[in-house]
Structure formats: structure tokens, C-alpha cells
PDB file of N, CA and C in Angstrom:
ATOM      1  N   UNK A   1      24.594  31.625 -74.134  1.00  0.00           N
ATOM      2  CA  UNK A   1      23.166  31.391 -74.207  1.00  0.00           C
ATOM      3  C   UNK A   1      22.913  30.256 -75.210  1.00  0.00           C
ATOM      4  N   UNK A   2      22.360  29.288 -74.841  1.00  0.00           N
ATOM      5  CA  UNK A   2      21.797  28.483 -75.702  1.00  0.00           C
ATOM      6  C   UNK A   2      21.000  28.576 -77.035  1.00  0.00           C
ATOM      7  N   UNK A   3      21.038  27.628 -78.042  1.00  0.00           N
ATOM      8  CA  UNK A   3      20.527  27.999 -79.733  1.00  0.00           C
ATOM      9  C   UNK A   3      18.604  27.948 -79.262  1.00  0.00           C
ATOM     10  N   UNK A   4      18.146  28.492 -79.869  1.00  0.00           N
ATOM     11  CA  UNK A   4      16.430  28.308 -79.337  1.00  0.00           C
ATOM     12  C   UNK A   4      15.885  27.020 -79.928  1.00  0.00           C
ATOM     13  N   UNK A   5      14.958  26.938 -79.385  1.00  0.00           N
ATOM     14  CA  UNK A   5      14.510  25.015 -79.913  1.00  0.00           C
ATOM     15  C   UNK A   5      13.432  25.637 -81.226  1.00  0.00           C
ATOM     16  N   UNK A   6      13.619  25.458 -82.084  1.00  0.00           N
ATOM     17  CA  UNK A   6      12.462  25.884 -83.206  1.00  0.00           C
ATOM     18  C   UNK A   6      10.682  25.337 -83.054  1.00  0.00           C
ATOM     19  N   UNK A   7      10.113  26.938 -82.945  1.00  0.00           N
ATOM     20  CA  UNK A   7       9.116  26.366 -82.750  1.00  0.00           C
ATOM     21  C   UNK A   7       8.070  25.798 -83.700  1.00  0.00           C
ATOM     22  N   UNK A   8       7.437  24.731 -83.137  1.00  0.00           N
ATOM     23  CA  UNK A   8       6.312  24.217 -83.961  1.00  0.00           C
ATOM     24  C   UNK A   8       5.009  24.659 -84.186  1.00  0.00           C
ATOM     25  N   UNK A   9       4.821  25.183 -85.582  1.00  0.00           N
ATOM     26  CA  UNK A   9       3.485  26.242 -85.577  1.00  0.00           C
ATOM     27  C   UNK A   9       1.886  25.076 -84.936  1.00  0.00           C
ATOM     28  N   UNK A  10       1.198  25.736 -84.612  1.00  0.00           N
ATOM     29  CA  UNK A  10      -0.046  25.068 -84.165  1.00  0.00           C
ATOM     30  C   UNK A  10      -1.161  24.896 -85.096  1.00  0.00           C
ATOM     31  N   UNK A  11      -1.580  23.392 -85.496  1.00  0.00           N
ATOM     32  CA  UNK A  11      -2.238  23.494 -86.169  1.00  0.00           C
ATOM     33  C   UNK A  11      -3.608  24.306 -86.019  1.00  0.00           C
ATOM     34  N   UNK A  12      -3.938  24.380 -87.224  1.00  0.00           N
ATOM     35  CA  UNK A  12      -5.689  24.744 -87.067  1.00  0.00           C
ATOM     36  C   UNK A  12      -6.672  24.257 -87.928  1.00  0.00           C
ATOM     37  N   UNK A  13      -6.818  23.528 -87.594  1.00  0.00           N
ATOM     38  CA  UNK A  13      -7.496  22.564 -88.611  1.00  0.00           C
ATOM     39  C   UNK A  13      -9.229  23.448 -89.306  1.00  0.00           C
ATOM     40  N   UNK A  14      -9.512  24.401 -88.215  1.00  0.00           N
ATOM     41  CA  UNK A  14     -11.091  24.855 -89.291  1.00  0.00           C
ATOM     42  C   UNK A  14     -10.388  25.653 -90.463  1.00  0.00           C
ATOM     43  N   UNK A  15      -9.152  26.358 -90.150  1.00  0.00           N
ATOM     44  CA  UNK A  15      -8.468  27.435 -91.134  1.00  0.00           C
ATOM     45  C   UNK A  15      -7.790  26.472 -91.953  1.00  0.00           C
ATOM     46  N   UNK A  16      -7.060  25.309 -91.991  1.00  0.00           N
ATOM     47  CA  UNK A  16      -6.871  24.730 -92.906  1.00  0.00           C
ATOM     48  C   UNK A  16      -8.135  24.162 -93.639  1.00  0.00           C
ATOM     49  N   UNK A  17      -8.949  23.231 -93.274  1.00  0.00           N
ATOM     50  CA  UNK A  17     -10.165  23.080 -94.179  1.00  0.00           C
ATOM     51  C   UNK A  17     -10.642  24.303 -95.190  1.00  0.00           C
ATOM     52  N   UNK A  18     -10.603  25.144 -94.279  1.00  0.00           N
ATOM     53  CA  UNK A  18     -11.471  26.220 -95.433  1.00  0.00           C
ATOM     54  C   UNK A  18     -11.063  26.756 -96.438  1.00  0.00           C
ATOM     55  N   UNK A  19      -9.041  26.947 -95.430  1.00  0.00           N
ATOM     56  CA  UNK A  19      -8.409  27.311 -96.855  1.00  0.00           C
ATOM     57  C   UNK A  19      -7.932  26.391 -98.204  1.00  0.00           C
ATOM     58  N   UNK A  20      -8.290  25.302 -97.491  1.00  0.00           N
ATOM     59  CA  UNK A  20      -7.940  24.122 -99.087  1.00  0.00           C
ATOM     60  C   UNK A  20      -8.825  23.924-100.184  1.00  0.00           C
ATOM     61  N   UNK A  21      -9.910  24.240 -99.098  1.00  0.00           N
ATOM     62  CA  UNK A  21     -11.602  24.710-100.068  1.00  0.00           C
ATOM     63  C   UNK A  21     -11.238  25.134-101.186  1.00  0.00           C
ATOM     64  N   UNK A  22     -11.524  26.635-100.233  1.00  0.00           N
ATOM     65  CA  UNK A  22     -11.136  27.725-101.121  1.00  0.00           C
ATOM     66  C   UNK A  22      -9.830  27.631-102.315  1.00  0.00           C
ATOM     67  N   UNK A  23      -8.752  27.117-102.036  1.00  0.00           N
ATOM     68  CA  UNK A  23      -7.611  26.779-102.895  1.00  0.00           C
ATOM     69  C   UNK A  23      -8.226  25.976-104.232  1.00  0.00           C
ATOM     70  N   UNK A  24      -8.828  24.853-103.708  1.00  0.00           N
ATOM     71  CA  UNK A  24      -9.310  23.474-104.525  1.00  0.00           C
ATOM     72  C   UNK A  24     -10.510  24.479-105.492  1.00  0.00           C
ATOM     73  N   UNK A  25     -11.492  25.331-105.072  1.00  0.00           N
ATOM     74  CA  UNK A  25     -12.388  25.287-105.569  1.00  0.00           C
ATOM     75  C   UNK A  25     -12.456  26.574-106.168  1.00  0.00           C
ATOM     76  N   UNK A  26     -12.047  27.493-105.769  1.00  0.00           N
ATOM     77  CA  UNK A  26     -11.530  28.544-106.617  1.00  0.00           C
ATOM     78  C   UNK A  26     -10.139  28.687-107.635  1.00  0.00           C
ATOM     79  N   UNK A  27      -9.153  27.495-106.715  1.00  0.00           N
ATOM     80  CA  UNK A  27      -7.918  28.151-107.762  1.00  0.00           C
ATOM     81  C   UNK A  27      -7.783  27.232-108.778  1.00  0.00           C
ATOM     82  N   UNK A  28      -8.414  25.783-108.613  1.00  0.00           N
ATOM     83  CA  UNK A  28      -8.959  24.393-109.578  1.00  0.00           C
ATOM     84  C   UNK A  28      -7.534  23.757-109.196  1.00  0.00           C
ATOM     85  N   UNK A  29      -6.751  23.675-107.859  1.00  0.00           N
ATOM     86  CA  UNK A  29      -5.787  22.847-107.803  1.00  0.00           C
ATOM     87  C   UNK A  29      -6.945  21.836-107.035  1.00  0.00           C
ATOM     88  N   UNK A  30      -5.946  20.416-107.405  1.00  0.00           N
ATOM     89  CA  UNK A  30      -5.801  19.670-106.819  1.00  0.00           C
ATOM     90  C   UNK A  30      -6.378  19.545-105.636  1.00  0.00           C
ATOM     91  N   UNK A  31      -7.120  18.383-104.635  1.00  0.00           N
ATOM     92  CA  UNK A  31      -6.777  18.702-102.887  1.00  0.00           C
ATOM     93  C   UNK A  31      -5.489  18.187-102.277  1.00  0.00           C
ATOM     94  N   UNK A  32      -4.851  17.406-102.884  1.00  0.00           N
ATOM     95  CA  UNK A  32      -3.505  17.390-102.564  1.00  0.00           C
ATOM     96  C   UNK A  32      -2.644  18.471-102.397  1.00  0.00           C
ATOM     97  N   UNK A  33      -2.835  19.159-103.581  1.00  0.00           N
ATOM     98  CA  UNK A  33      -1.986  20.550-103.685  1.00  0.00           C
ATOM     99  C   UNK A  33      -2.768  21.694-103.149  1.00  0.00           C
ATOM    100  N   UNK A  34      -3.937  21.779-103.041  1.00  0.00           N
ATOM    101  CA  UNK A  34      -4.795  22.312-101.891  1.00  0.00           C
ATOM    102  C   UNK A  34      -4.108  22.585-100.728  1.00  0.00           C
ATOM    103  N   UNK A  35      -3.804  21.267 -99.977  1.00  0.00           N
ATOM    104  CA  UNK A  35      -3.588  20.488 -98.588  1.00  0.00           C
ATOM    105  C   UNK A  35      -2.249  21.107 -98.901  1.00  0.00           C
ATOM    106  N   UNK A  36      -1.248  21.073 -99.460  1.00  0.00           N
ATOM    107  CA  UNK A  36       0.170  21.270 -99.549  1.00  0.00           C
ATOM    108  C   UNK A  36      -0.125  22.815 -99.087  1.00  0.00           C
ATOM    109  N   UNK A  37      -0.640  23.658-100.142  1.00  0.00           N
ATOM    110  CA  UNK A  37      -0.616  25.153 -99.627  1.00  0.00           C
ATOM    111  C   UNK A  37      -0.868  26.068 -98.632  1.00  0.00           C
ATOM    112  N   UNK A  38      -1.980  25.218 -97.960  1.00  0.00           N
ATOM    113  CA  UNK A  38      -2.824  25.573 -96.706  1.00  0.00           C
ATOM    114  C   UNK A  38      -1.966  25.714 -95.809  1.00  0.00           C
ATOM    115  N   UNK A  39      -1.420  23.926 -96.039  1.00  0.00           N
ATOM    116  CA  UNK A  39      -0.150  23.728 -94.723  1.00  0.00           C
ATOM    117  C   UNK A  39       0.812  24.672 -94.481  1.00  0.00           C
ATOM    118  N   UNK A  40       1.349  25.172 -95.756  1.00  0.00           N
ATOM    119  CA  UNK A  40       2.618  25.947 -95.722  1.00  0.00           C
ATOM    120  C   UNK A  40       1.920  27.730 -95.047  1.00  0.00           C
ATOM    121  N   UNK A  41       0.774  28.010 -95.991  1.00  0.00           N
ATOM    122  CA  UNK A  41       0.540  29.282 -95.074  1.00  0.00           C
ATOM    123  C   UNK A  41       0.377  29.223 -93.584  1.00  0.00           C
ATOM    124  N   UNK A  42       0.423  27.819 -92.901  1.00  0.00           N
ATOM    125  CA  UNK A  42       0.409  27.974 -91.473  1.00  0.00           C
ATOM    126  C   UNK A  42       1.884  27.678 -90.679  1.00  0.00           C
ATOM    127  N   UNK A  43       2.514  27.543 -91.854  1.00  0.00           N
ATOM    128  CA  UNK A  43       4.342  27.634 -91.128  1.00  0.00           C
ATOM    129  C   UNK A  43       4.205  26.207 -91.204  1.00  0.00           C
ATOM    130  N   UNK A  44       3.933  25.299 -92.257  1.00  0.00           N
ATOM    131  CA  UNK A  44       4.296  23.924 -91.647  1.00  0.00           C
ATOM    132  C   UNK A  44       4.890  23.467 -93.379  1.00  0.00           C
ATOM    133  N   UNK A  45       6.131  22.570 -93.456  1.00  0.00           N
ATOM    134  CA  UNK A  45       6.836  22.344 -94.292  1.00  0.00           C
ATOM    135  C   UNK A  45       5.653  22.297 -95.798  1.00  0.00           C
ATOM    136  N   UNK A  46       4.605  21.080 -95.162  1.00  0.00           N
ATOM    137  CA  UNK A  46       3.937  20.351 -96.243  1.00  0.00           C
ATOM    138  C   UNK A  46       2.784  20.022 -95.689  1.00  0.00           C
ATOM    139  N   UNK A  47       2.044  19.146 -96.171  1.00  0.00           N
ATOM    140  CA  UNK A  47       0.405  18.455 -95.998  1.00  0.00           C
ATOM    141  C   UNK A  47       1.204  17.492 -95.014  1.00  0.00           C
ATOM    142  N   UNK A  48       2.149  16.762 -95.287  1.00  0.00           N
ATOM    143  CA  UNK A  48       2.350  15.814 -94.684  1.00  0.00           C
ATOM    144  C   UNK A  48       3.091  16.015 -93.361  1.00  0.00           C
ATOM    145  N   UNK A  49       3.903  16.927 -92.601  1.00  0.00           N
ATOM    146  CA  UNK A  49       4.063  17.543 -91.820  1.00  0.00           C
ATOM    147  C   UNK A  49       3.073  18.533 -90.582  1.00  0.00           C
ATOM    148  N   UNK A  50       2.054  18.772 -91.219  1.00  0.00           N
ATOM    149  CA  UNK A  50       1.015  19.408 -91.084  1.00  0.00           C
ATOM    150  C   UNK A  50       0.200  18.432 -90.296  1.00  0.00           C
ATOM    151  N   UNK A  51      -0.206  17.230 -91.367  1.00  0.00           N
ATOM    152  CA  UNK A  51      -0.967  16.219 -90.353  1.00  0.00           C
ATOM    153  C   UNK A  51      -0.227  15.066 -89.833  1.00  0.00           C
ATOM    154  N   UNK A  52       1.405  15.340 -89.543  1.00  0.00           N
ATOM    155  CA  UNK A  52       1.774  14.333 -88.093  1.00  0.00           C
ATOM    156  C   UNK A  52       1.394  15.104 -87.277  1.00  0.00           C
ATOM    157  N   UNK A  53       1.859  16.846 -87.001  1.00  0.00           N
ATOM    158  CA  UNK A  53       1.897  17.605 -85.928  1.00  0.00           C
ATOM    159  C   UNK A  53       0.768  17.087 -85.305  1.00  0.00           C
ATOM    160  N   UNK A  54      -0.497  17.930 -85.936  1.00  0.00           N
ATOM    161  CA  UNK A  54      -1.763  17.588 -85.374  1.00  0.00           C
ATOM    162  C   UNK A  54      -2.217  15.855 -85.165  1.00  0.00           C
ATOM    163  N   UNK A  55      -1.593  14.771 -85.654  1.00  0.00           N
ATOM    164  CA  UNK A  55      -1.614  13.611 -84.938  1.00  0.00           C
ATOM    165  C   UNK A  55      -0.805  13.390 -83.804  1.00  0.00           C
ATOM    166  N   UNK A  56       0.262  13.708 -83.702  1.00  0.00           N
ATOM    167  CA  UNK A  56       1.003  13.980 -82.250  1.00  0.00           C
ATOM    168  C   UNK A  56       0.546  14.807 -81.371  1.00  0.00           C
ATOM    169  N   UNK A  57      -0.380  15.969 -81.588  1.00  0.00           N
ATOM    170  CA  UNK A  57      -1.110  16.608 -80.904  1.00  0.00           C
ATOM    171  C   UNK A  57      -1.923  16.059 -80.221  1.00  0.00           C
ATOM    172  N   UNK A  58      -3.276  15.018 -80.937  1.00  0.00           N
ATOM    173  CA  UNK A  58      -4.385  14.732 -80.834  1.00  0.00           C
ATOM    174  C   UNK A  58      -3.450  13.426 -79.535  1.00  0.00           C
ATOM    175  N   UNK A  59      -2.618  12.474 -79.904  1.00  0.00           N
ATOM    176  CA  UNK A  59      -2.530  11.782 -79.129  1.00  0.00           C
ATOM    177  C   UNK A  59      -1.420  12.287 -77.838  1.00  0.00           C
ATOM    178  N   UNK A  60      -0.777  12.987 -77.694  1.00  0.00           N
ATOM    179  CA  UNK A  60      -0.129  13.218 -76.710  1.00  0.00           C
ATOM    180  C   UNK A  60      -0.918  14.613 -75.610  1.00  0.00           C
ATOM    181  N   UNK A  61      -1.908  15.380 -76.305  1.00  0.00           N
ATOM    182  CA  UNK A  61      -2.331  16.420 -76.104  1.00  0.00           C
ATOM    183  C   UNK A  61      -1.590  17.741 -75.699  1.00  0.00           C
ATOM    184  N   UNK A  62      -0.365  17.534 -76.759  1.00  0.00           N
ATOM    185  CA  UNK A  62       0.024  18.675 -76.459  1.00  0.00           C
ATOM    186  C   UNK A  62       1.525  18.768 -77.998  1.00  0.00           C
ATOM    187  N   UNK A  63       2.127  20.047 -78.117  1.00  0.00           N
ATOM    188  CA  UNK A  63       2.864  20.170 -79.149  1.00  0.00           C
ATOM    189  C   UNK A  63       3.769  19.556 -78.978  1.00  0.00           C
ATOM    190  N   UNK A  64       5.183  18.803 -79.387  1.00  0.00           N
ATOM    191  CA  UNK A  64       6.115  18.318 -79.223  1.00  0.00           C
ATOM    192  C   UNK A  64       6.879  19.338 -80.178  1.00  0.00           C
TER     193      UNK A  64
END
């Protein structure tokens, strides 16, 4: 049987906004480090991982 292809979590961009909010404005990080944490509670490495997915999303319309 073949190794499984790892899947790529799906962004969500209203649940990330709100949760970086909330991070930024309650926990007094950063929005960088906001953006870093959000990402990771949605299974995605980093901020910066987070928003290729959803740019490869937006232009291919679909997950890679």
C-alpha cells in the first residue's frame, strides 16, 4: 500500500482573523505573532505557510 500524501489543512480565513484579534488584543502579542498562532491552531506550519495555501487556493480554486 502506498505512504498517504499529507494532507493540507483548509484555510479559514473568518476563524483566523478573529483568532489573531483576539490573540493581538487580549494576549498584547504582536500581529505577527498573532498571525503565527492562529495559523498553527489551524494545522498550518506558520503565518507564512498559512497565507501561500490560501493564495494557491484563491488562484487555482482548489487545495494543492
Amino acid at each position: 500500500m502506498p505512504p498517504l500524501k499529507p494532507v493540507t489543512p483548509v484555510p479559514d480565513i473568518d476563524a483566523f482573523e478573529e483568532r489573531a484579534a483576539i490573540i493581538q488584543h487580549d494576549g498584547g502579542h504582536s500581529r505577527s505573532k498573532a498571525e503565527e498562532m492562529a495559523a498553527k491552531a489551524q494545522g498550518f506550519r506558520d503565518a507564512d505557510h498559512y497565507w501561500q495555501v490560501l493564495a494557491d487556493y484563491v488562484v487555482s480554486k482548489r487545495l494543492v
